[in-house]
C-alpha atoms as a PDB file:
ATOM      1  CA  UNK A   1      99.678  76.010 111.276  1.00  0.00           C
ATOM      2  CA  UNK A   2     102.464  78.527 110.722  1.00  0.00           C
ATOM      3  CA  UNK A   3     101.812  78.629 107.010  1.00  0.00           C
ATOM      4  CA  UNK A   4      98.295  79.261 107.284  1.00  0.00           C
ATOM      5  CA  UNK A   5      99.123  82.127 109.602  1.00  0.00           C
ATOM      6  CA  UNK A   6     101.590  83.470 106.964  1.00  0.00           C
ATOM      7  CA  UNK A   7      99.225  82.761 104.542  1.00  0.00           C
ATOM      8  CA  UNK A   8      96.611  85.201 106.366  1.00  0.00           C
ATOM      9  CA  UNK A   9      99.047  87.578 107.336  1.00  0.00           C
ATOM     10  CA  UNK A  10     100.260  88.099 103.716  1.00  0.00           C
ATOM     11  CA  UNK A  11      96.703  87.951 101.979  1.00  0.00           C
ATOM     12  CA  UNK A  12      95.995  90.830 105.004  1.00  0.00           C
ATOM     13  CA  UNK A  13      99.065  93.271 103.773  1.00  0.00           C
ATOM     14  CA  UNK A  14      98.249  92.334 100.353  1.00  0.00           C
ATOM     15  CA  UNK A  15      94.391  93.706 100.609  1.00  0.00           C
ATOM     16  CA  UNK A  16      95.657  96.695 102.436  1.00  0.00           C
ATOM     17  CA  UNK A  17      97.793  98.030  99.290  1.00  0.00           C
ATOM     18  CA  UNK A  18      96.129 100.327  96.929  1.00  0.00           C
ATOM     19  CA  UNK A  19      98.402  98.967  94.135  1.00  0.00           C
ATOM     20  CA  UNK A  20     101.136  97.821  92.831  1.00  0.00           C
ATOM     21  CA  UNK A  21     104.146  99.326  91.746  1.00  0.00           C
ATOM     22  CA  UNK A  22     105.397  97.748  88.248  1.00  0.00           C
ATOM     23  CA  UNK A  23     108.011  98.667  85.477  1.00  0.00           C
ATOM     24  CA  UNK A  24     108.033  99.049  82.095  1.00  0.00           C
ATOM     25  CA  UNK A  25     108.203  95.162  81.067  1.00  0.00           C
ATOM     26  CA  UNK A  26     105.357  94.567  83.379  1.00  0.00           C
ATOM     27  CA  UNK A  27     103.461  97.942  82.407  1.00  0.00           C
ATOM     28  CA  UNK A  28     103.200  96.821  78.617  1.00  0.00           C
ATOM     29  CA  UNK A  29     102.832  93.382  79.155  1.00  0.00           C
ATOM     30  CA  UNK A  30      99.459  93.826  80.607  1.00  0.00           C
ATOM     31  CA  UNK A  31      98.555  96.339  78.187  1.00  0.00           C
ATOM     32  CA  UNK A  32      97.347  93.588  76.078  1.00  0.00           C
ATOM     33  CA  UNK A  33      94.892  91.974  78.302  1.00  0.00           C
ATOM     34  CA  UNK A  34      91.541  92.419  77.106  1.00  0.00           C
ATOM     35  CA  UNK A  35      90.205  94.288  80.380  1.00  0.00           C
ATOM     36  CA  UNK A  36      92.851  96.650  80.788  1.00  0.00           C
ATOM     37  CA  UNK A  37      92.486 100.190  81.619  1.00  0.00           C
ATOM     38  CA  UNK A  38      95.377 102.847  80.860  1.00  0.00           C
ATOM     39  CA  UNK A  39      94.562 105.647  83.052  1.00  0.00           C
ATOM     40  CA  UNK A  40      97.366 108.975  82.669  1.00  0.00           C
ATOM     41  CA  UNK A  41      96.028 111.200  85.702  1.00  0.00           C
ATOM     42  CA  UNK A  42      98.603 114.160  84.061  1.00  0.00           C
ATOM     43  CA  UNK A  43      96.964 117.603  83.428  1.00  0.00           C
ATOM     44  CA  UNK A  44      95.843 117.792  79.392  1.00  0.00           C
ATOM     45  CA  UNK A  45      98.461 119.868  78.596  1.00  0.00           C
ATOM     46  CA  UNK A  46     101.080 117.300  79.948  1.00  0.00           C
ATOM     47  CA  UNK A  47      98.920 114.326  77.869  1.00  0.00           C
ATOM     48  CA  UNK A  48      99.198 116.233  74.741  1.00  0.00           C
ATOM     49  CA  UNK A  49     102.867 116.641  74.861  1.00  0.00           C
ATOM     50  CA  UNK A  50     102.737 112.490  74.950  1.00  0.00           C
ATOM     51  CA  UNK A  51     101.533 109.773  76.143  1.00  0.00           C
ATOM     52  CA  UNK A  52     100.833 105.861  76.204  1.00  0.00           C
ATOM     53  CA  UNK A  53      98.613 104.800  73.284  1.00  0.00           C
ATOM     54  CA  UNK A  54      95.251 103.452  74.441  1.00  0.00           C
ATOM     55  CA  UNK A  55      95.477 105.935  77.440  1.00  0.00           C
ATOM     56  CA  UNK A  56      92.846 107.916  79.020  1.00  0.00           C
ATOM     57  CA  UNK A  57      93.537 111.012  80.367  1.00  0.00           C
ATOM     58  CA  UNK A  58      92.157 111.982  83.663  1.00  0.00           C
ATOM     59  CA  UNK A  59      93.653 114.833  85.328  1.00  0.00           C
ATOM     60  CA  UNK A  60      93.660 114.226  88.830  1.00  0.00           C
ATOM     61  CA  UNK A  61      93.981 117.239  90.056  1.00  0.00           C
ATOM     62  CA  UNK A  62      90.255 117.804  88.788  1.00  0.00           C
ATOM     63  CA  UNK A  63      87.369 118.055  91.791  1.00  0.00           C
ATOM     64  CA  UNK A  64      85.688 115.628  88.978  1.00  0.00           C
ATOM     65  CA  UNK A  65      88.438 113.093  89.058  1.00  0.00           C
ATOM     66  CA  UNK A  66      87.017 110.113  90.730  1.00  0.00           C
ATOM     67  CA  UNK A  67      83.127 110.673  89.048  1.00  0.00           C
ATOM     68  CA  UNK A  68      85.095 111.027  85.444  1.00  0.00           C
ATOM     69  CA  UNK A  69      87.052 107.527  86.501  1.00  0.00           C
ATOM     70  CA  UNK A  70      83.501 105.894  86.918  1.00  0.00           C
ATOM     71  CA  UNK A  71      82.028 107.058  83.945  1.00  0.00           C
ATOM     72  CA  UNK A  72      85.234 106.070  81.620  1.00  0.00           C
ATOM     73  CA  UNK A  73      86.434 102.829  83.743  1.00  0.00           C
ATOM     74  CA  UNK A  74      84.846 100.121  84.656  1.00  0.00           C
ATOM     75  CA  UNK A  75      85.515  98.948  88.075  1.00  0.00           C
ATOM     76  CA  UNK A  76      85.963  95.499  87.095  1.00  0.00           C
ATOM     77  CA  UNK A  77      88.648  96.236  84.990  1.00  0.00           C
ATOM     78  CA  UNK A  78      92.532  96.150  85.568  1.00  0.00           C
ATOM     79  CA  UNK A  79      93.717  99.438  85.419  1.00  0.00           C
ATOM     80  CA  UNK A  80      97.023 100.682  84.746  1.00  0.00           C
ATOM     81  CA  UNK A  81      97.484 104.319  86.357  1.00  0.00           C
ATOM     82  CA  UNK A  82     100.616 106.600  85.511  1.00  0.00           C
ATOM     83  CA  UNK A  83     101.670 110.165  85.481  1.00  0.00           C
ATOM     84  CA  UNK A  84     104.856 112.219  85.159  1.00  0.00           C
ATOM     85  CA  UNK A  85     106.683 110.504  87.746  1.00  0.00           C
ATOM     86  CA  UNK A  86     104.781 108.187  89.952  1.00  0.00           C
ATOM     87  CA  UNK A  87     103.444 110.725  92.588  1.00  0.00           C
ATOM     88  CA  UNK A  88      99.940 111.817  91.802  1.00  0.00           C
ATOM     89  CA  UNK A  89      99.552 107.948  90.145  1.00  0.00           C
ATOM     90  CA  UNK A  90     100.343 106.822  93.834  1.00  0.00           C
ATOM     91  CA  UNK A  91      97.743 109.257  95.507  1.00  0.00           C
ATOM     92  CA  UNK A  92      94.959 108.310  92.564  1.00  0.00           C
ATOM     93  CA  UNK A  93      95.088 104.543  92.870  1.00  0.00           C
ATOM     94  CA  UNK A  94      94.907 104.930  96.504  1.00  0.00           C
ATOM     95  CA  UNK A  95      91.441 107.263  95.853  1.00  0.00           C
ATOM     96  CA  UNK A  96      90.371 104.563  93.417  1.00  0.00           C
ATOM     97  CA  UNK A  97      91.009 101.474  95.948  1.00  0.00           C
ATOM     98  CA  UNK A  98      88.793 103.195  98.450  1.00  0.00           C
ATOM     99  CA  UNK A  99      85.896 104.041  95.324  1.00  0.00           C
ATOM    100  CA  UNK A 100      85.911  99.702  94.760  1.00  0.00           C
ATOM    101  CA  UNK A 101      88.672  99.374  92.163  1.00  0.00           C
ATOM    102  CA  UNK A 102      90.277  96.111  92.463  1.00  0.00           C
ATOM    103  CA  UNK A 103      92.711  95.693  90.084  1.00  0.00           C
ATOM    104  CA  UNK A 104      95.279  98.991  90.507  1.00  0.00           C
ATOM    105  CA  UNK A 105      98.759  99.007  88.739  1.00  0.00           C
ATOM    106  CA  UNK A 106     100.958 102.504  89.231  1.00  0.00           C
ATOM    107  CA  UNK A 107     103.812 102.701  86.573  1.00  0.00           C
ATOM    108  CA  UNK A 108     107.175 102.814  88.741  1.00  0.00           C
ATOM    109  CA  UNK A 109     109.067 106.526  87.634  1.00  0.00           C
ATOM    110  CA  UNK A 110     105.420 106.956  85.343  1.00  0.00           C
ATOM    111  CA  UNK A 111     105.907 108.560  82.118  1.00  0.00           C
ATOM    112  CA  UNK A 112     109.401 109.670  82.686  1.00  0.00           C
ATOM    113  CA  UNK A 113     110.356 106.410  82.946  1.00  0.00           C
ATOM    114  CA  UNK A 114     108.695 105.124  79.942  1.00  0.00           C
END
């Protein structure tokens, strides 16, 4: 009886996070999964200085952000969200938990870190 409990409590806290916070390894490991999203939420001037290949920039500080995410991602898809440092990826895979997204993976120390 206790495990089911546990069980229940941790499937709870688990549907309560808006994502996951993974590094590097983890980051480009997924990458190669066929329904994987790479969402950079930098501004455009901060994606043309560099970024992941295969990434699609969204700024998030745009008032489109969220209607441009539906348009470009699928909400099926696993998407893997990072920015300069991990902030503003934090605060957009929250907004895209509460728009349906599943499947939300935030790049620990984002770009910096890559």
């Amino acid at each position: 009886m206790r495990k089911i409990v546990l069980l229940i409590a941790l499937s709870i806290s688990f549907i309560g996070c808006s994502q996951t916070k993974i590094d590097k390894v983890k980051f480009t490991s997924l990458m190669k999964n066929q329904n994987t999203k790479i969402l950079d939420v930098r501004t455009p001037s901060e994606f043309a200085d560099g970024h992941i290949q295969g990434a699609v920039n969204i700024n998030y500080f745009s008032d489109q952000f969220l209607s441009i995410c539906e348009k470009k991602i699928p909400k099926n898809a696993t998407v893997l969200v990072y920015c300069a440092a991990g902030g503003r990826s934090e605060q957009a895979c929250r907004l895209l938990k509460k728009a349906g997204y599943q499947v939300l993976y935030d790049l620990k120390g984002g770009y910096d870190a890559w």
